[in-house]
N, C-alpha and C. Protein backbone atom coordinates (compact mmCIF):
# COMPACT_ATOMS: atom_id res chain seq x y z
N UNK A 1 1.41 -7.16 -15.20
CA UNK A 1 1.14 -6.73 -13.85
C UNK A 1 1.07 -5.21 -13.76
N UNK A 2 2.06 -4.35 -14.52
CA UNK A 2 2.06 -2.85 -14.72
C UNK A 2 0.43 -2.36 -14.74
N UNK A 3 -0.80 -2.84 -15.41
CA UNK A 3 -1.33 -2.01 -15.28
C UNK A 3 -3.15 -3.52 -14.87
N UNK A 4 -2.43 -4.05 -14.19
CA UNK A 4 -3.76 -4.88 -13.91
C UNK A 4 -5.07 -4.26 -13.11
N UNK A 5 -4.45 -3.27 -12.29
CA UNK A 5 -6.21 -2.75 -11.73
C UNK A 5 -7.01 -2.51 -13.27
N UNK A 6 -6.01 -1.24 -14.22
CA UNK A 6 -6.43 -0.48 -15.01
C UNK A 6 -7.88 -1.62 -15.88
N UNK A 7 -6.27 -2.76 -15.99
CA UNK A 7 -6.97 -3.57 -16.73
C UNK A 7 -8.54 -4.51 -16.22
N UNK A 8 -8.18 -4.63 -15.10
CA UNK A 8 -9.33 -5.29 -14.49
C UNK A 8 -10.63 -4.61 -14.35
N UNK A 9 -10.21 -2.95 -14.08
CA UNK A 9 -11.48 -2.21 -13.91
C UNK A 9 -12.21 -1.43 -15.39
N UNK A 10 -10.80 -1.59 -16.13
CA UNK A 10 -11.46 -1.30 -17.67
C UNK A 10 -12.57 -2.39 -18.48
N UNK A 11 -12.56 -3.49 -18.19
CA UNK A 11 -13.08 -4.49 -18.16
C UNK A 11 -14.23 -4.84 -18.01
N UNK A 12 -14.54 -3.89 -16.70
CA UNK A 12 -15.94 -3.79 -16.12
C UNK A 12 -16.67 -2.32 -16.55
N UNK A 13 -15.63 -2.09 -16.89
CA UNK A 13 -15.90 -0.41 -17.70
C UNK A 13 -16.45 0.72 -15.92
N UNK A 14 -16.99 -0.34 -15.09
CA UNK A 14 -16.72 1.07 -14.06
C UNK A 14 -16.86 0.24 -12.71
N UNK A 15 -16.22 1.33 -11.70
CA UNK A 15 -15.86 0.81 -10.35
C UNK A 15 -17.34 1.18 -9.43
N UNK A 16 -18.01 0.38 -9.25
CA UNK A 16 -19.06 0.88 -8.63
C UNK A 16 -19.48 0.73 -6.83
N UNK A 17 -20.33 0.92 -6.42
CA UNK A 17 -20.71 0.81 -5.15
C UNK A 17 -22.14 1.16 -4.98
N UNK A 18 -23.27 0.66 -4.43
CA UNK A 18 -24.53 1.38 -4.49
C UNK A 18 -24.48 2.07 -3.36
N UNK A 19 -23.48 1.94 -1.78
CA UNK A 19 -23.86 3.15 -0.93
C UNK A 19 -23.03 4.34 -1.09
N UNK A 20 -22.75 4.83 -1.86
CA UNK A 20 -21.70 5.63 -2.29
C UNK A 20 -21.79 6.66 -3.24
N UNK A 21 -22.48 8.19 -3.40
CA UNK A 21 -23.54 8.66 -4.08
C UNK A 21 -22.25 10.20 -4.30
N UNK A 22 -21.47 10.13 -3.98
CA UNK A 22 -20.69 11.41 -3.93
C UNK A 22 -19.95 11.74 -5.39
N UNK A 23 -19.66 10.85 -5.79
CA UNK A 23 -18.83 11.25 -7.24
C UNK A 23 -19.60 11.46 -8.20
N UNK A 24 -20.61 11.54 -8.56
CA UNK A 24 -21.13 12.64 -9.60
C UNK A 24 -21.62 11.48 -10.82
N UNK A 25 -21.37 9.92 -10.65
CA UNK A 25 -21.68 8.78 -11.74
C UNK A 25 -22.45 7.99 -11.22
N UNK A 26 -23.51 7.71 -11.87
CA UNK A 26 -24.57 6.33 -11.18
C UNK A 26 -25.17 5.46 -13.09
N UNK A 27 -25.24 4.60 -12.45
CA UNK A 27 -25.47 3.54 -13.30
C UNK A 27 -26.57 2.96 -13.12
N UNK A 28 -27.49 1.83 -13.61
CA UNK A 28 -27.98 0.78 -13.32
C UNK A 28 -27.42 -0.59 -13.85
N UNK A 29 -27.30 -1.50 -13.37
CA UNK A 29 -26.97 -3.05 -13.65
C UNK A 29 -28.04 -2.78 -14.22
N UNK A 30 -27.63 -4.18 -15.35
CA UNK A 30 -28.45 -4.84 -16.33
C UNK A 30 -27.83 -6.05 -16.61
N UNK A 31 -28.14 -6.89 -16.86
CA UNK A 31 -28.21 -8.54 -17.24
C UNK A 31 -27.31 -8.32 -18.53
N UNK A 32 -26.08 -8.97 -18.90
CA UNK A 32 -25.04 -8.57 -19.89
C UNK A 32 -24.26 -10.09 -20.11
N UNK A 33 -24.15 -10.17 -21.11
CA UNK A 33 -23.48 -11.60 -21.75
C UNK A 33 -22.31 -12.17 -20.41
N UNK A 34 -21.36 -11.07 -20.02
CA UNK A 34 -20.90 -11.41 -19.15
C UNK A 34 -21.15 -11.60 -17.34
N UNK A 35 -22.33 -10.87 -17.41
CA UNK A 35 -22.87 -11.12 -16.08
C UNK A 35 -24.19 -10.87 -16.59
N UNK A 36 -24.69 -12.47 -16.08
CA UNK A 36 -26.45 -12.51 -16.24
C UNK A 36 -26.99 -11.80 -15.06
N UNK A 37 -26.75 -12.36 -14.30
CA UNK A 37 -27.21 -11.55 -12.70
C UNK A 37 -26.56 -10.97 -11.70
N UNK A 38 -25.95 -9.87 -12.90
CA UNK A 38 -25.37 -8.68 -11.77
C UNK A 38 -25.49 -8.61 -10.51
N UNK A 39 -25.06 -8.85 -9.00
CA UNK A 39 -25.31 -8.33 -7.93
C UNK A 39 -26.57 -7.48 -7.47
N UNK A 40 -26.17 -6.38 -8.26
CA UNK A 40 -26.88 -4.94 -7.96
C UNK A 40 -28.03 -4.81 -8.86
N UNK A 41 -28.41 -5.35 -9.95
CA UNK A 41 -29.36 -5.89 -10.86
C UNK A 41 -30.71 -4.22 -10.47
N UNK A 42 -30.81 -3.86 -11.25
CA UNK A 42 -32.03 -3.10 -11.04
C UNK A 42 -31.47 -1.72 -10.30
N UNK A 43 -30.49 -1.76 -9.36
CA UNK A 43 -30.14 -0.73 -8.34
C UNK A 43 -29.45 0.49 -9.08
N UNK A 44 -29.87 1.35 -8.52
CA UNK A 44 -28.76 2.55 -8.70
C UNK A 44 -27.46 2.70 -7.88
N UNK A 45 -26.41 2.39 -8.94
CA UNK A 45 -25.30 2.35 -8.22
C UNK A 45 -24.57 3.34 -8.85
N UNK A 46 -23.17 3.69 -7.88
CA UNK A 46 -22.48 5.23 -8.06
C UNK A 46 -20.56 5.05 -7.88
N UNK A 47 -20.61 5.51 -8.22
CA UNK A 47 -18.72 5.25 -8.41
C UNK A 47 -18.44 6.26 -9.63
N UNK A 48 -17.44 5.54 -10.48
CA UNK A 48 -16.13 5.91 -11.40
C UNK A 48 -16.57 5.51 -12.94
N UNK A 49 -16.73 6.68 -13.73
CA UNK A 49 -16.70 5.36 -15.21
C UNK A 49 -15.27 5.32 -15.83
N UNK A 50 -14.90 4.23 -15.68
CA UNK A 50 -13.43 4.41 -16.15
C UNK A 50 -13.37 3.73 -17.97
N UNK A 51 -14.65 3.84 -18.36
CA UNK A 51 -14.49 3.57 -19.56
C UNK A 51 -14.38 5.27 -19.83
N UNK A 52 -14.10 6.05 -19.78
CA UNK A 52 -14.01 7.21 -20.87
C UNK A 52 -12.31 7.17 -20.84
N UNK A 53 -11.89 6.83 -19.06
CA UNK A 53 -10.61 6.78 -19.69
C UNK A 53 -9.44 6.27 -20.71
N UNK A 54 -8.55 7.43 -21.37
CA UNK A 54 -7.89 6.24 -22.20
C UNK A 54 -7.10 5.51 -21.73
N UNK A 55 -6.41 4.94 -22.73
CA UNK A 55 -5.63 3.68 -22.59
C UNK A 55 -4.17 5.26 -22.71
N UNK A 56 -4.14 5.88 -23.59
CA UNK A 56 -2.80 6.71 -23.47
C UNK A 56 -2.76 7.11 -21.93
N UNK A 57 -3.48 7.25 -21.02
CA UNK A 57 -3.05 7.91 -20.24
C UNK A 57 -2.67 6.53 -18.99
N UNK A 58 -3.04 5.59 -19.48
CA UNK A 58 -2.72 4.76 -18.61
C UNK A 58 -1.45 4.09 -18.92
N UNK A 59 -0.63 4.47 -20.01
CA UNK A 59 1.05 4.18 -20.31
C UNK A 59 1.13 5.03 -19.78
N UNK A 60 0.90 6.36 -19.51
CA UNK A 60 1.60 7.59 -19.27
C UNK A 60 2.33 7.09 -17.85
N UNK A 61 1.15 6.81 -17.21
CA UNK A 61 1.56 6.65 -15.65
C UNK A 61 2.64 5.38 -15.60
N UNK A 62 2.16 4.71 -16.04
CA UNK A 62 3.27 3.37 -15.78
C UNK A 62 3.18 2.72 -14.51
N UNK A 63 2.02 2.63 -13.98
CA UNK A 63 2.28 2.35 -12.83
C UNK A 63 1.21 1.93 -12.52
N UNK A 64 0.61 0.67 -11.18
CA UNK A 64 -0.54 0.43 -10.73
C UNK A 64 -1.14 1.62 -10.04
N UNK A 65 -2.39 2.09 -10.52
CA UNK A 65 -3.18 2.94 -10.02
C UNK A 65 -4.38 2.79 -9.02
N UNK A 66 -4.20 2.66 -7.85
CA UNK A 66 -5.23 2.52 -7.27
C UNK A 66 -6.22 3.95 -6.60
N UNK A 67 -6.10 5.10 -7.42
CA UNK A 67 -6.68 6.32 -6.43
C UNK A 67 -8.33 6.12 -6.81
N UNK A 68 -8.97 5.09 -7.83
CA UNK A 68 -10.19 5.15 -7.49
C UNK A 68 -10.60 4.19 -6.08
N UNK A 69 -9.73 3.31 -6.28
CA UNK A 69 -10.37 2.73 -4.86
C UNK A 69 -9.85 3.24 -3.97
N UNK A 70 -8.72 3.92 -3.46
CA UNK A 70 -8.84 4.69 -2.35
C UNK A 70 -9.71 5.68 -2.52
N UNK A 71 -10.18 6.52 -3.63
CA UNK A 71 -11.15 7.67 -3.25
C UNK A 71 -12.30 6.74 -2.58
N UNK A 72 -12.88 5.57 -3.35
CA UNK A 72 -14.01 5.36 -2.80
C UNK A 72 -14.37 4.90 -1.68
N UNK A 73 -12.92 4.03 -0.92
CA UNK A 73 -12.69 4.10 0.50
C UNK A 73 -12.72 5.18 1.56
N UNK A 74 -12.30 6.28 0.70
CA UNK A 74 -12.40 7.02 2.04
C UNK A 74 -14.09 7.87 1.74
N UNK A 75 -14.79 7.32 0.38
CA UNK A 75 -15.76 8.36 0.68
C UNK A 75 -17.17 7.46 1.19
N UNK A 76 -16.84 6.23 1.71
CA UNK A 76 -17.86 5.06 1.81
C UNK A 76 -17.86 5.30 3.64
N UNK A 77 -19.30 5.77 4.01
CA UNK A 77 -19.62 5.21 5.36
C UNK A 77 -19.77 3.85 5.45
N UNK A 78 -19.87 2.77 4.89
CA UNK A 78 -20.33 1.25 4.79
C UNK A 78 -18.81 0.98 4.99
N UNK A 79 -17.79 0.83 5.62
CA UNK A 79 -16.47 0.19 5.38
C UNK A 79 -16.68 -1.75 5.63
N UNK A 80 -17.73 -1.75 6.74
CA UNK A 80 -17.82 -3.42 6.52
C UNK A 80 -18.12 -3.90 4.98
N UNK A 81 -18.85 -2.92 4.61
CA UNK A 81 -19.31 -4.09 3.34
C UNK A 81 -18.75 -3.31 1.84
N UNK A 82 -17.25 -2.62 2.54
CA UNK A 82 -16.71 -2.13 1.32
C UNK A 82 -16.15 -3.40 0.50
N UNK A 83 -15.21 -4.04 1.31
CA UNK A 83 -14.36 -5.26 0.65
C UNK A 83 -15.22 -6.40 0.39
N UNK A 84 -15.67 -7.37 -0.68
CA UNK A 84 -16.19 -8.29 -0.43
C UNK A 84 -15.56 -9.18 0.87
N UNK A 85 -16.40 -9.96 1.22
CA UNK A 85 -16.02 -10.97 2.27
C UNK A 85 -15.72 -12.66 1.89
N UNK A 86 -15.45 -12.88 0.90
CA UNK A 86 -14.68 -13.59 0.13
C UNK A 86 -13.26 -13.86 -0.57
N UNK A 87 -12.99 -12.81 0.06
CA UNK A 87 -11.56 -12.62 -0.81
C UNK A 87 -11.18 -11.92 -1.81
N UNK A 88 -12.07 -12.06 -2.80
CA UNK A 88 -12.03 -11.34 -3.86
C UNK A 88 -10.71 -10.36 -4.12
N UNK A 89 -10.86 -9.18 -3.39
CA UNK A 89 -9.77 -8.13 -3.60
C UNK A 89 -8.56 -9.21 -3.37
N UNK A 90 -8.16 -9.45 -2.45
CA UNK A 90 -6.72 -10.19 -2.10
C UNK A 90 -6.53 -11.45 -3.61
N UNK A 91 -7.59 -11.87 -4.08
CA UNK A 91 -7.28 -12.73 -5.13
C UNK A 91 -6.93 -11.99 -6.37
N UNK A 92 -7.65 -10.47 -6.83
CA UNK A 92 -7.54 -9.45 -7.71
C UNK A 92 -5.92 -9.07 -7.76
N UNK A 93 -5.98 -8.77 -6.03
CA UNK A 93 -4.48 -7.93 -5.99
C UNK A 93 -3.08 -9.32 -5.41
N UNK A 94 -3.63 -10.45 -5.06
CA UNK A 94 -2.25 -11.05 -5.06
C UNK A 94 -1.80 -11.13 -3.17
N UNK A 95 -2.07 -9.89 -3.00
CA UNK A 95 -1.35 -9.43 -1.56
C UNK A 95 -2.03 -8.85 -0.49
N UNK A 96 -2.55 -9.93 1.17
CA UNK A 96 -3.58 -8.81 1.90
C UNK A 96 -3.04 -7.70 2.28
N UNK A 97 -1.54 -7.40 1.97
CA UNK A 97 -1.34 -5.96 2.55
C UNK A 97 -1.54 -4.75 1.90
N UNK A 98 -2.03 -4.75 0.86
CA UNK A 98 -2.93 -3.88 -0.25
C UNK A 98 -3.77 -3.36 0.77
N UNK A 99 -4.76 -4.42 0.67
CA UNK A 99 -6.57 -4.12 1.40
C UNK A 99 -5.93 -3.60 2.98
N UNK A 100 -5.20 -3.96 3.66
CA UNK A 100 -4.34 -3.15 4.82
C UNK A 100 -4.40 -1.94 4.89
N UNK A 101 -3.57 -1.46 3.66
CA UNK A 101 -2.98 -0.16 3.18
C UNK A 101 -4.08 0.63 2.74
N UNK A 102 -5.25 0.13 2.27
CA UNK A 102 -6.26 0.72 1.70
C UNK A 102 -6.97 1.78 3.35
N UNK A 103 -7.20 0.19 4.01
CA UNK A 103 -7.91 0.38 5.26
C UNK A 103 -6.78 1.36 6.30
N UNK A 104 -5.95 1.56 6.01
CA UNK A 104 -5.48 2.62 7.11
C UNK A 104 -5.37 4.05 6.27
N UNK A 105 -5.64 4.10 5.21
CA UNK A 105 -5.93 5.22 4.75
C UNK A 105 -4.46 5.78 4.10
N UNK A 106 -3.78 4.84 3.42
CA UNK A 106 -2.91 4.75 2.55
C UNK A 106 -3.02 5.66 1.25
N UNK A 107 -1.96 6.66 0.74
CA UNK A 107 -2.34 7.28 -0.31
C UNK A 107 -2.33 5.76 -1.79
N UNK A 108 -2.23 6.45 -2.94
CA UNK A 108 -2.27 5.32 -3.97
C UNK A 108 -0.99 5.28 -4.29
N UNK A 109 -0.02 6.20 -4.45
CA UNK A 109 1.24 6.35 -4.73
C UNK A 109 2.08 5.54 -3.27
N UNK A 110 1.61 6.17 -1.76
CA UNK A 110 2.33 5.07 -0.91
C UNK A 110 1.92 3.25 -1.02
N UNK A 111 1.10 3.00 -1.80
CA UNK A 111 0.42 1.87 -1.64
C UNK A 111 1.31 1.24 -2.73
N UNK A 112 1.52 2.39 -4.23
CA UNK A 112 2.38 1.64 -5.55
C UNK A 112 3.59 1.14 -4.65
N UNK A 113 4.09 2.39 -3.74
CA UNK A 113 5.91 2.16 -3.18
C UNK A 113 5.54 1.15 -2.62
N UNK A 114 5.22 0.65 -2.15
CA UNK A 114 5.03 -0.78 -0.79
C UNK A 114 5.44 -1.72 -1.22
N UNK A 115 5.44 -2.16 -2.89
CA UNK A 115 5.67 -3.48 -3.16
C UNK A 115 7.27 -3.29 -4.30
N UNK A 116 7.32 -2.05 -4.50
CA UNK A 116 8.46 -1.45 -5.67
C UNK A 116 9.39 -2.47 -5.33
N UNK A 117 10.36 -3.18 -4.37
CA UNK A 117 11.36 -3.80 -3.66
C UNK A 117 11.16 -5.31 -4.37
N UNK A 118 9.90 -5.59 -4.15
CA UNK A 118 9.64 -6.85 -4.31
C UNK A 118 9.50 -6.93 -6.63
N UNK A 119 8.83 -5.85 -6.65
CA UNK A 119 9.11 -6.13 -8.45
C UNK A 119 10.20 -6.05 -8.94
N UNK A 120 11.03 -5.27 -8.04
CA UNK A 120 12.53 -5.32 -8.50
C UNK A 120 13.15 -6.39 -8.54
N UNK A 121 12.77 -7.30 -7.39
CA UNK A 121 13.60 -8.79 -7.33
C UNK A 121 12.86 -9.08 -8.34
N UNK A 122 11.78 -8.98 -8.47
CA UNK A 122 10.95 -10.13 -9.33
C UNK A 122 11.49 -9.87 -11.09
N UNK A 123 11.64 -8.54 -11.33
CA UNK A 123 12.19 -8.34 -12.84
C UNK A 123 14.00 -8.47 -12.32
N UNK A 124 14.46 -8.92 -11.56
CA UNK A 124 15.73 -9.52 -12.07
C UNK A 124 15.62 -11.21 -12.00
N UNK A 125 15.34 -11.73 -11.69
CA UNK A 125 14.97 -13.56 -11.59
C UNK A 125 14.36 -13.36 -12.64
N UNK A 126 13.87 -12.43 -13.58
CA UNK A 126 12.92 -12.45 -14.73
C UNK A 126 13.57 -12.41 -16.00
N UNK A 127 14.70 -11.75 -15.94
CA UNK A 127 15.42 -11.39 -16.67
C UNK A 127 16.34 -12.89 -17.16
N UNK A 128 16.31 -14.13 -16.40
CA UNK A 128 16.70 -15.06 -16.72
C UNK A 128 16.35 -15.64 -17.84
N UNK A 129 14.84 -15.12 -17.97
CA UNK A 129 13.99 -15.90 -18.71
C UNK A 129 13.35 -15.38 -19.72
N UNK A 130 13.57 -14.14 -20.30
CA UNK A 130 13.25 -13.62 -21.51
C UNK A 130 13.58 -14.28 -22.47
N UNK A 131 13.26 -14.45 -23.35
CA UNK A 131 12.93 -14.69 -25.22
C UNK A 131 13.63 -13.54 -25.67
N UNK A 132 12.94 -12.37 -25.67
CA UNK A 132 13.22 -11.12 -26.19
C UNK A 132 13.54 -10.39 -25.79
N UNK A 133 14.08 -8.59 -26.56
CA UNK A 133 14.67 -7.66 -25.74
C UNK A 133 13.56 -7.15 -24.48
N UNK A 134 14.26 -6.56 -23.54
CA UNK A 134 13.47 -6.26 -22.59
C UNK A 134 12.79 -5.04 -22.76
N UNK A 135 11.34 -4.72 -22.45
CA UNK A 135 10.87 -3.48 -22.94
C UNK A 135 10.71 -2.53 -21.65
N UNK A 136 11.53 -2.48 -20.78
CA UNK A 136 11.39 -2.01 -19.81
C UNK A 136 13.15 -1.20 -19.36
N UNK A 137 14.08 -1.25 -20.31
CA UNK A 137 14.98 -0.57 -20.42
C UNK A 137 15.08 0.94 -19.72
């Protein structure tokens, strides 16, 4: 869970948006083993490449990072058709008070604190159930 955006958006290698032209990265979709028919297929789309980032810097932090999607929240005039309308995000993140926090203009660090309470319970009920030493000492 520590680093599932990282992981989810490393994955896709970048966070994109096609109305969204401010950060300095644009792409085109292309048809790819894992997605035949990209959404955006053909379009110029613009966001984050988070493939250059490393993986060291994402232990560094230790923590869920969400400041690309808040940057791209606050830099998107389209806010209806920021979130899919499916769910999606709330199924990604687990919790609608994320996409809440996003939408009132939540920093990424107040958004990590919001749930800190709740992983705490969750890594002691967890602690029942280890195999091994804990790597979180």
């Amino acid at each position: 869970m520590l680093v599932l955006v990282e992981e989810l958006l490393r994955h896709f290698n970048y966070t994109v948006l096609t109305f969204i032209d401010e950060t300095g990265f644009s792409f085109t979709p292309k048809p790819t083993f894992g997605a035949k028919n990209p959404k955006h297929n053909g379009e110029i789309c613009f966001g984050y490449n988070l493939s250059l980032i490393e993986d060291s810097n994402l232990e560094v932090q230790r923590r869920l990072n969400f400041d690309w999607v808040v940057k791209m929240w606050g830099l998107t005039n389209n806010k209806s058709d920021f979130f899919r309308k499916d769910g999606f995000f709330r199924l990604l993140t687990g919790d609608p008070k994320i996409r809440l926090l996003i939408e009132n203009n939540k920093t990424s660090i107040e958004i990590w604190k919001s749930f800190q309470q709740e992983v705490k319970q969750f890594k002691q009920v967890r602690k029942k159930y280890l195999l091994y030493k804990d790597f979180e000492k």
